[in-house]
C-alpha atoms as a PDB file:
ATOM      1  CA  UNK A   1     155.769  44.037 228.657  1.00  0.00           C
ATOM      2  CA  UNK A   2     157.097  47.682 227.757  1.00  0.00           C
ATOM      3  CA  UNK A   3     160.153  46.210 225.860  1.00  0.00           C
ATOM      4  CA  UNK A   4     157.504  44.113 223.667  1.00  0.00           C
ATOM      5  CA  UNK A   5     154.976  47.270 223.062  1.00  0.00           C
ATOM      6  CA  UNK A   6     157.810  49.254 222.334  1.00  0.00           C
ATOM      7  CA  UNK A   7     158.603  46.769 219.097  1.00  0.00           C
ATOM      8  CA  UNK A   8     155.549  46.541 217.852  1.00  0.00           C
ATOM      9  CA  UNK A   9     155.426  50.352 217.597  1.00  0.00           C
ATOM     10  CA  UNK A  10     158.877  50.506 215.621  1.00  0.00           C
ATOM     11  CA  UNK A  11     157.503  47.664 213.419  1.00  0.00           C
ATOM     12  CA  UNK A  12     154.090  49.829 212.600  1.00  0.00           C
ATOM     13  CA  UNK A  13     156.337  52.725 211.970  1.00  0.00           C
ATOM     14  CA  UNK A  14     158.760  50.755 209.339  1.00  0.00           C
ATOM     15  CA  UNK A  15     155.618  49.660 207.376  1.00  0.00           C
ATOM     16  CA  UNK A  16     154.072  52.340 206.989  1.00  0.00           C
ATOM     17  CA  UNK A  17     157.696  54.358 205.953  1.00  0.00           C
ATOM     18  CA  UNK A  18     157.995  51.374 203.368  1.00  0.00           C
ATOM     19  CA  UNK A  19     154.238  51.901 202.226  1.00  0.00           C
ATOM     20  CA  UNK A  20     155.024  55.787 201.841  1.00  0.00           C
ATOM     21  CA  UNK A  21     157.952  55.187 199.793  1.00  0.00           C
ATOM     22  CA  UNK A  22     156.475  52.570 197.458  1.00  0.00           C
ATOM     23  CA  UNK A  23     153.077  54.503 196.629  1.00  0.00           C
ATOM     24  CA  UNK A  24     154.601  57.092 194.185  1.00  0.00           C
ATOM     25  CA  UNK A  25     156.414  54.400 192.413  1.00  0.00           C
ATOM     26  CA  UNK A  26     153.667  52.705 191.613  1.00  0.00           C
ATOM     27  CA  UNK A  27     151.872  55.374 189.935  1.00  0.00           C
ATOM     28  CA  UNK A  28     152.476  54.951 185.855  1.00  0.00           C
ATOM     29  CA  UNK A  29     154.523  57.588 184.723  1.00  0.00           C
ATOM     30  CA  UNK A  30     152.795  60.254 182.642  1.00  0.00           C
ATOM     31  CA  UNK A  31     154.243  62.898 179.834  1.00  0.00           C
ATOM     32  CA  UNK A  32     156.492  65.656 181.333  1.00  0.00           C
ATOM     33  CA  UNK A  33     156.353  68.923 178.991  1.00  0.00           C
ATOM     34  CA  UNK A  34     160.061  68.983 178.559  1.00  0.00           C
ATOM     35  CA  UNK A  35     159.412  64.838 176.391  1.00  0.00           C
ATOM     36  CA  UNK A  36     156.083  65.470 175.045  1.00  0.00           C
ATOM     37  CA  UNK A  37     155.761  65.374 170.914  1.00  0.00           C
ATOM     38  CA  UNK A  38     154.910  68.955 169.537  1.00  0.00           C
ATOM     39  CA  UNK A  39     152.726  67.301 166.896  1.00  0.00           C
ATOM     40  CA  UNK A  40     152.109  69.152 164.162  1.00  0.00           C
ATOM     41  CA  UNK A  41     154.747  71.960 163.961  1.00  0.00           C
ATOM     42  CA  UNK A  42     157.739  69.999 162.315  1.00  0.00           C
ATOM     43  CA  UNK A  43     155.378  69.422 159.333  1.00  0.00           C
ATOM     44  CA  UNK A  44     154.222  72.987 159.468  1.00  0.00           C
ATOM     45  CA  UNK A  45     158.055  73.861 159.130  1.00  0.00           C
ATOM     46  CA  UNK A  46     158.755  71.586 156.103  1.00  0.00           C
ATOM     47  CA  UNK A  47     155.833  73.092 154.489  1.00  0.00           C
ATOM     48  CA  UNK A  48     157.231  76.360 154.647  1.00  0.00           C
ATOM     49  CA  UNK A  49     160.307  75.447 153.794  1.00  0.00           C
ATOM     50  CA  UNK A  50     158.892  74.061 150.641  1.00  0.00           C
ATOM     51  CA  UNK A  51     156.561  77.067 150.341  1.00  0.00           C
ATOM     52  CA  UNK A  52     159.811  79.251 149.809  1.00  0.00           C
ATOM     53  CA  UNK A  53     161.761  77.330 147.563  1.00  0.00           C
ATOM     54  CA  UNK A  54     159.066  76.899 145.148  1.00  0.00           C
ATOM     55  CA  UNK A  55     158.391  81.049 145.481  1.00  0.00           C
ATOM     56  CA  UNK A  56     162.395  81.034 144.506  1.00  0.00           C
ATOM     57  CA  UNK A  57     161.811  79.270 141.276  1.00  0.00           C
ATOM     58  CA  UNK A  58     159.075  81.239 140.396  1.00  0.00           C
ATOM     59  CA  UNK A  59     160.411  84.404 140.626  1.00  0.00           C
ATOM     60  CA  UNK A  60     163.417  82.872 138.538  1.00  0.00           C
ATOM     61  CA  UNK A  61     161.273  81.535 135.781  1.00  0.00           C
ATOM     62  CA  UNK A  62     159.235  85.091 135.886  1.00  0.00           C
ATOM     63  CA  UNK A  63     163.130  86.722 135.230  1.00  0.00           C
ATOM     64  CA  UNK A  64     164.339  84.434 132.750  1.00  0.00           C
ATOM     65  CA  UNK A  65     161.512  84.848 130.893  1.00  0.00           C
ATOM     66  CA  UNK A  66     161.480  88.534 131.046  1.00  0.00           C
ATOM     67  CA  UNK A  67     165.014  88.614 130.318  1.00  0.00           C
ATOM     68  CA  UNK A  68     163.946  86.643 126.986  1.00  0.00           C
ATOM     69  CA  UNK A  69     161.307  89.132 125.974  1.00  0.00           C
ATOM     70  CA  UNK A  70     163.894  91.867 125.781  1.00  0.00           C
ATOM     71  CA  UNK A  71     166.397  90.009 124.367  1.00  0.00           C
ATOM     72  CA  UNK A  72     163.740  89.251 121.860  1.00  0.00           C
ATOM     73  CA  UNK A  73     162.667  93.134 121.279  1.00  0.00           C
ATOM     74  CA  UNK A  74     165.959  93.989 121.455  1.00  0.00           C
ATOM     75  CA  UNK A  75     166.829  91.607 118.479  1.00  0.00           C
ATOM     76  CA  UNK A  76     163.599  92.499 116.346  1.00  0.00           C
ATOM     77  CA  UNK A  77     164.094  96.407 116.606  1.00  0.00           C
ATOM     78  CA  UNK A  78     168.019  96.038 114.872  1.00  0.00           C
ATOM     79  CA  UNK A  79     166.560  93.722 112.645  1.00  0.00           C
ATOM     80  CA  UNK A  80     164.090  96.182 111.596  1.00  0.00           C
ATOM     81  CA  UNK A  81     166.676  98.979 112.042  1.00  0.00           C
ATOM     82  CA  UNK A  82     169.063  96.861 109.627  1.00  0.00           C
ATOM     83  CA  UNK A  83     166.305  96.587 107.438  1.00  0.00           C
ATOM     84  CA  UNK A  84     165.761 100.277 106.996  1.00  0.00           C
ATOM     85  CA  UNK A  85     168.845 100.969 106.778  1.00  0.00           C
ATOM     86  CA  UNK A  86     169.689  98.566 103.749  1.00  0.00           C
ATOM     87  CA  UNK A  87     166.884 100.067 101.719  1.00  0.00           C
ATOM     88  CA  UNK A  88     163.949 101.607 101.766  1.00  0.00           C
ATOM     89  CA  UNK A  89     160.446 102.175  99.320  1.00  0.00           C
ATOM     90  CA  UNK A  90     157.272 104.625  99.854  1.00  0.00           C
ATOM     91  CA  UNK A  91     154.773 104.347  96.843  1.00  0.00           C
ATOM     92  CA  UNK A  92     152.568 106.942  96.161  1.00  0.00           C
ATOM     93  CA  UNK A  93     149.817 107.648  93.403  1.00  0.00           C
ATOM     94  CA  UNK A  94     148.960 110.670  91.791  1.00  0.00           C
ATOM     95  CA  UNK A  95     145.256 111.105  90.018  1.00  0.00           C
ATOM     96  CA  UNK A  96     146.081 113.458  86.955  1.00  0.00           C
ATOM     97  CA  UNK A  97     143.247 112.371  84.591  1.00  0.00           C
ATOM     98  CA  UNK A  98     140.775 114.970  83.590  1.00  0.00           C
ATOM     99  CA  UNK A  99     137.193 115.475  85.194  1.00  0.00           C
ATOM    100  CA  UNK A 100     136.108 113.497  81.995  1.00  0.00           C
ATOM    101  CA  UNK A 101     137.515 110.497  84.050  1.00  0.00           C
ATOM    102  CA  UNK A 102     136.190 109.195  86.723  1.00  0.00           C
ATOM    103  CA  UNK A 103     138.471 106.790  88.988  1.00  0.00           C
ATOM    104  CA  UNK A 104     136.884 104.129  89.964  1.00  0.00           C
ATOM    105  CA  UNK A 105     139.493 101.465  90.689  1.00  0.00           C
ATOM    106  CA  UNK A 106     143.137 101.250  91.940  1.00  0.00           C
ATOM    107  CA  UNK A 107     145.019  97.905  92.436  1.00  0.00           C
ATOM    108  CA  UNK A 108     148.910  97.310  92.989  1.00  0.00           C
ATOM    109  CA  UNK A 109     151.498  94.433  92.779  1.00  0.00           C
ATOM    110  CA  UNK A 110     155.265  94.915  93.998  1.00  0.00           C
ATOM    111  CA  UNK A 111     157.130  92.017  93.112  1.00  0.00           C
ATOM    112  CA  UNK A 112     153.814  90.152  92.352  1.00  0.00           C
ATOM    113  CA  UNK A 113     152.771  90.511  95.542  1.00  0.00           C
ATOM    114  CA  UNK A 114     149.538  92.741  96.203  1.00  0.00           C
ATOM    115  CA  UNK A 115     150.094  95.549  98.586  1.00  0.00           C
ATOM    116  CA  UNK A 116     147.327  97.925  97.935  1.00  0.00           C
ATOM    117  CA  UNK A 117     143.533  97.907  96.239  1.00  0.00           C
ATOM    118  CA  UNK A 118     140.496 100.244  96.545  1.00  0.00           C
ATOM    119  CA  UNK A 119     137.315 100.886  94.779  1.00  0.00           C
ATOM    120  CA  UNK A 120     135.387 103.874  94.574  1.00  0.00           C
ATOM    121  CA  UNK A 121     132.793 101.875  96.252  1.00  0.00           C
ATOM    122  CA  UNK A 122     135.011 102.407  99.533  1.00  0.00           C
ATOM    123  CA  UNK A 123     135.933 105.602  98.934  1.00  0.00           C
ATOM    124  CA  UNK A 124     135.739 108.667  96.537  1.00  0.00           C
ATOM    125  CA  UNK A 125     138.849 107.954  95.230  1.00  0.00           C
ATOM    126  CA  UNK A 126     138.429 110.904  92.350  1.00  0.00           C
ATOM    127  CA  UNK A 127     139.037 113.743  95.029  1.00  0.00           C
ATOM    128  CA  UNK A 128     142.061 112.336  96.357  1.00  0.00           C
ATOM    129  CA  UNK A 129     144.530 113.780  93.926  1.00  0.00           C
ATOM    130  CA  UNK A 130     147.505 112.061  95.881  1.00  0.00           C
ATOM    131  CA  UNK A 131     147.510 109.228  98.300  1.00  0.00           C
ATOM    132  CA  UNK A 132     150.500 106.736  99.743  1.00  0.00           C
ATOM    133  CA  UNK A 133     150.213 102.806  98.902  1.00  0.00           C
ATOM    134  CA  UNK A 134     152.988 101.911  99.991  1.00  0.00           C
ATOM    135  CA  UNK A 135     156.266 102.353 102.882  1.00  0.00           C
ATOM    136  CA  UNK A 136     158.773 100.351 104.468  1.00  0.00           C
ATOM    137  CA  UNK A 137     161.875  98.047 104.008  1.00  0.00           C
ATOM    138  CA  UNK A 138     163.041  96.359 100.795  1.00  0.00           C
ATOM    139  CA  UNK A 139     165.714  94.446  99.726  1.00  0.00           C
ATOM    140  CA  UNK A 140     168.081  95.932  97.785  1.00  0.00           C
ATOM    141  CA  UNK A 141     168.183  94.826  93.951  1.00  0.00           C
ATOM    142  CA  UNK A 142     165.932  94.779  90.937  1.00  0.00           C
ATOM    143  CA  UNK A 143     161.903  95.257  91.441  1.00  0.00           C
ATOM    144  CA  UNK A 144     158.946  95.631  89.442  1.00  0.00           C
ATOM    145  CA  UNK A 145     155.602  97.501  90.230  1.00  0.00           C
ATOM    146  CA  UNK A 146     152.491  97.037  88.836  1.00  0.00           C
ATOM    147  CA  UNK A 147     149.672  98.822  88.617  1.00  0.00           C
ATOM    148  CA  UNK A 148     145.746  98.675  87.585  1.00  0.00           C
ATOM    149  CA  UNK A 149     143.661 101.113  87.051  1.00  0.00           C
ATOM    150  CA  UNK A 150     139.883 101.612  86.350  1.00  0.00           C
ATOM    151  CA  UNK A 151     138.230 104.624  84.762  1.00  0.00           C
ATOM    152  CA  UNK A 152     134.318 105.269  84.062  1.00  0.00           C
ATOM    153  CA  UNK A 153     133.687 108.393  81.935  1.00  0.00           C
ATOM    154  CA  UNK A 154     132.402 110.952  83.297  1.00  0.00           C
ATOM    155  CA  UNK A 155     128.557 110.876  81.848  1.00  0.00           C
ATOM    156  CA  UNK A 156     127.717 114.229  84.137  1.00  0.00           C
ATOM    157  CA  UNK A 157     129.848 115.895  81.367  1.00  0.00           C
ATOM    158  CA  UNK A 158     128.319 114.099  78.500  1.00  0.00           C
ATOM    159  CA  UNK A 159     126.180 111.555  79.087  1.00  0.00           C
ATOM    160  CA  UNK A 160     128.020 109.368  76.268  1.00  0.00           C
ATOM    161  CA  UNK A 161     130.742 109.208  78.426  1.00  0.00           C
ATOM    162  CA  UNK A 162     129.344 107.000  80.768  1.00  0.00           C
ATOM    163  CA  UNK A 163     129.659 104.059  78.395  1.00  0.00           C
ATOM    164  CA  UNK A 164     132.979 103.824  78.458  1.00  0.00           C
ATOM    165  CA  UNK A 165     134.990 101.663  81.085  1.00  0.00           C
ATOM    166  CA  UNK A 166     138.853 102.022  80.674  1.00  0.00           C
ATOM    167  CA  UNK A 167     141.353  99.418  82.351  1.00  0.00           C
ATOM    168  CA  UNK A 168     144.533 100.510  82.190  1.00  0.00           C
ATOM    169  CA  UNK A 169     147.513  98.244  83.223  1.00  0.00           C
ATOM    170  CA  UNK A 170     151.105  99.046  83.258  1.00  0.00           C
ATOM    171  CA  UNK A 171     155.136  97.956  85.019  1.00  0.00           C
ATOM    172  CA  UNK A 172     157.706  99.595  86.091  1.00  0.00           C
ATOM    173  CA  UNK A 173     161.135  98.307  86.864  1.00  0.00           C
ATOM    174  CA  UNK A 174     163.166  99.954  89.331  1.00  0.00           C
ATOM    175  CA  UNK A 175     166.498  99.468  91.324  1.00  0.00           C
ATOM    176  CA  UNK A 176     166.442  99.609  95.157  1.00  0.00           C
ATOM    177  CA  UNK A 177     169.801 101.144  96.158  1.00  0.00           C
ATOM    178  CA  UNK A 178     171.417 100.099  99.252  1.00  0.00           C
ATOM    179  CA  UNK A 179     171.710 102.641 102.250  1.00  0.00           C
ATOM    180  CA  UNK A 180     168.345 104.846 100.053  1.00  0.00           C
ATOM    181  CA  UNK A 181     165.456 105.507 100.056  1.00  0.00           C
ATOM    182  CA  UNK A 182     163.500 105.076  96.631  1.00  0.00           C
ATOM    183  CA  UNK A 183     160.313 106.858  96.049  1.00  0.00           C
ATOM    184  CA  UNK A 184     158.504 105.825  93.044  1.00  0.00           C
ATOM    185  CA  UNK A 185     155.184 107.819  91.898  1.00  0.00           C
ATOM    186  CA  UNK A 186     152.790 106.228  89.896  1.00  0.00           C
ATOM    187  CA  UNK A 187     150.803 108.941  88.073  1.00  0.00           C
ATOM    188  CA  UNK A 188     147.525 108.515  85.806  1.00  0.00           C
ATOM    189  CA  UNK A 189     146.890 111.103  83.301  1.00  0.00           C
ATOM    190  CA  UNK A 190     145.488 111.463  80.065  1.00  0.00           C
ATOM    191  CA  UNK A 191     148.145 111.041  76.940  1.00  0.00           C
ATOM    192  CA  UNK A 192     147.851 112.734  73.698  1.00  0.00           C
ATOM    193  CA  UNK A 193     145.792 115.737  73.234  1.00  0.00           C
ATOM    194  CA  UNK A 194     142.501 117.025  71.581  1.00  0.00           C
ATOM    195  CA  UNK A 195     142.806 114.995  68.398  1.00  0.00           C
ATOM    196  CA  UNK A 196     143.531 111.724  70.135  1.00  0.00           C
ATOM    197  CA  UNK A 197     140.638 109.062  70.205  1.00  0.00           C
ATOM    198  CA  UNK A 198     139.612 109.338  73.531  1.00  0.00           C
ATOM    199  CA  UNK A 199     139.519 105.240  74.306  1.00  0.00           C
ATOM    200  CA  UNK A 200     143.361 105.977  74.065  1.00  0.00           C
ATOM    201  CA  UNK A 201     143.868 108.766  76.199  1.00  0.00           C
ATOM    202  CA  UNK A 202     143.863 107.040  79.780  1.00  0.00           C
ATOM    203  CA  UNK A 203     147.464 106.128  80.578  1.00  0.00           C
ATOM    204  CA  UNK A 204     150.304 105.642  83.446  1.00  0.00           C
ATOM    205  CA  UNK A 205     153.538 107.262  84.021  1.00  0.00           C
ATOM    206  CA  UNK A 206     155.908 106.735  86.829  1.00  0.00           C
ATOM    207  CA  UNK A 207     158.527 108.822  88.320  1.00  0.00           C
ATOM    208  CA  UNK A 208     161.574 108.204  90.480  1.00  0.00           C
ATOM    209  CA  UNK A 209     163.518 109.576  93.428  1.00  0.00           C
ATOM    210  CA  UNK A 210     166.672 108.413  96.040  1.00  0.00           C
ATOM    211  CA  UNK A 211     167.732 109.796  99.008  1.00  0.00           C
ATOM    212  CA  UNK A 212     170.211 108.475 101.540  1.00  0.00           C
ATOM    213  CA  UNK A 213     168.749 106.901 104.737  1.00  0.00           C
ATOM    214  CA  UNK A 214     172.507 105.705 105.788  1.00  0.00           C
ATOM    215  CA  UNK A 215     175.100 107.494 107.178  1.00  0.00           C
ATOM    216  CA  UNK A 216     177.438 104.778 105.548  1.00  0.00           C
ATOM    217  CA  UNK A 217     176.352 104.832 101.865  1.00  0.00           C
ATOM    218  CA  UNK A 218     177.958 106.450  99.208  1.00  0.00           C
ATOM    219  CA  UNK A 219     177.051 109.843  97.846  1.00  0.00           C
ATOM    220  CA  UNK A 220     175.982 109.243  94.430  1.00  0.00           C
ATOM    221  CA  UNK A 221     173.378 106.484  94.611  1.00  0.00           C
ATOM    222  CA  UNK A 222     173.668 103.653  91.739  1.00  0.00           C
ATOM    223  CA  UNK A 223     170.674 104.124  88.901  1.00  0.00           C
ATOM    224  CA  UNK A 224     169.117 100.607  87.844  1.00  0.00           C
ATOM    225  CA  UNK A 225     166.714  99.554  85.371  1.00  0.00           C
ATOM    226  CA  UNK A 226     163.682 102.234  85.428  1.00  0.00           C
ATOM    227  CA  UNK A 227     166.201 104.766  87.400  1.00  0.00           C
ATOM    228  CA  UNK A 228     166.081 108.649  86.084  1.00  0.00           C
END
């Protein structure tokens, strides 16, 4: 009978060692932290990634197109520069009339083109006995100025006066020397003297000057039509 018990005993024993060992194995195998899927950081990365590469061509395009600006300032100032340099104009016009004359008008062409015009109206142009229409670049060559003016007499004087209107129109033709500066003054006085009718007195001279503006022009600048 002991040999018999004893079995049974060693038989218990092996089941329950073969139970032990199967239990864990039958348990479904869960995520260890050293497999599991990070989720959402590779996509976080690639964003960034992205992020700075399109902060890289930005700041490019921001240079290149500062880099054009200046290359664009750069190339208007020595075209301006060139431009002075060729030739240059300042217009000015001088009020000589008598206080029988009142100005009332002042209009000017260069080349056709109108550069300056003011009426009484905007200002009292008969107590500015000198004033600047015109200053800047010009091609060199042959130009013409034109010039209008408009006189009321001056009926405070006599009242008479008041009835006449003068409009007095005249050209000049100049030469605009390479490397100079030409200053042409447009002045309006009255012509004649006591005995002249006074509807002809109202007239327009003009007067001329050069001066070298480049370093590289020659000393004695050429005198064109109009030139004194």
């Amino acid at each position: 009978m002991k040999p018999h018990g004893l079995l049974s005993v060693l038989v218990v024993l092996g089941s329950a060692g073969v139970m032990a060992q199967e239990g864990p194995a039958s348990t479904p195998p869960g995520p260890s932290p050293e497999t599991a899927p990070v989720g959402a950081e590779p996509a976080r990365g690639d964003y960034e990634v992205r992020l700075k590469s399109l902060r890289e061509q930005v700041d490019d395009l921001k240079s290149r197109v500062f880099d054009s600006k200046t290359r664009l300032m750069i190339l208007g100032e020595q075209i301006l520069n060139n431009l002075i340099t060729e030739s240059r104009v300042v217009i000015i016009h001088r009020n000589d009339a008598s206080s029988m004359l009142t100005l009332e008008e002042v209009l000017y062409f260069l080349d056709n083109q109108r550069i300056f015009y003011q009426s009484g109206r905007e200002g009292n142009l008969d107590t500015q006995r000198e004033f600047s229409i015109y200053e800047g670049s010009i091609s060199p060559g042959n130009h013409v100025l034109s010039v209008e003016l408009v006189y009321r007499g001056n009926g405070k004087i006599f009242t008479y006066l008041s009835g006449y209107v003068f409009r007095v129109k005249s050209a000049f033709n100049f030469f605009a020397a390479r490397g100079y500066e030409t200053r042409v003054r447009a002045v309006g006085f009255e012509k004649g003297g006591l005995t002249t009718p006074f509807e002809e007195r109202p007239s327009v001279r003009f007067e001329l000057q050069r001066s070298k503006v480049a370093a590289d022009a020659g000393t004695d600048a050429p005198q064109g039509p109009g030139g004194r």
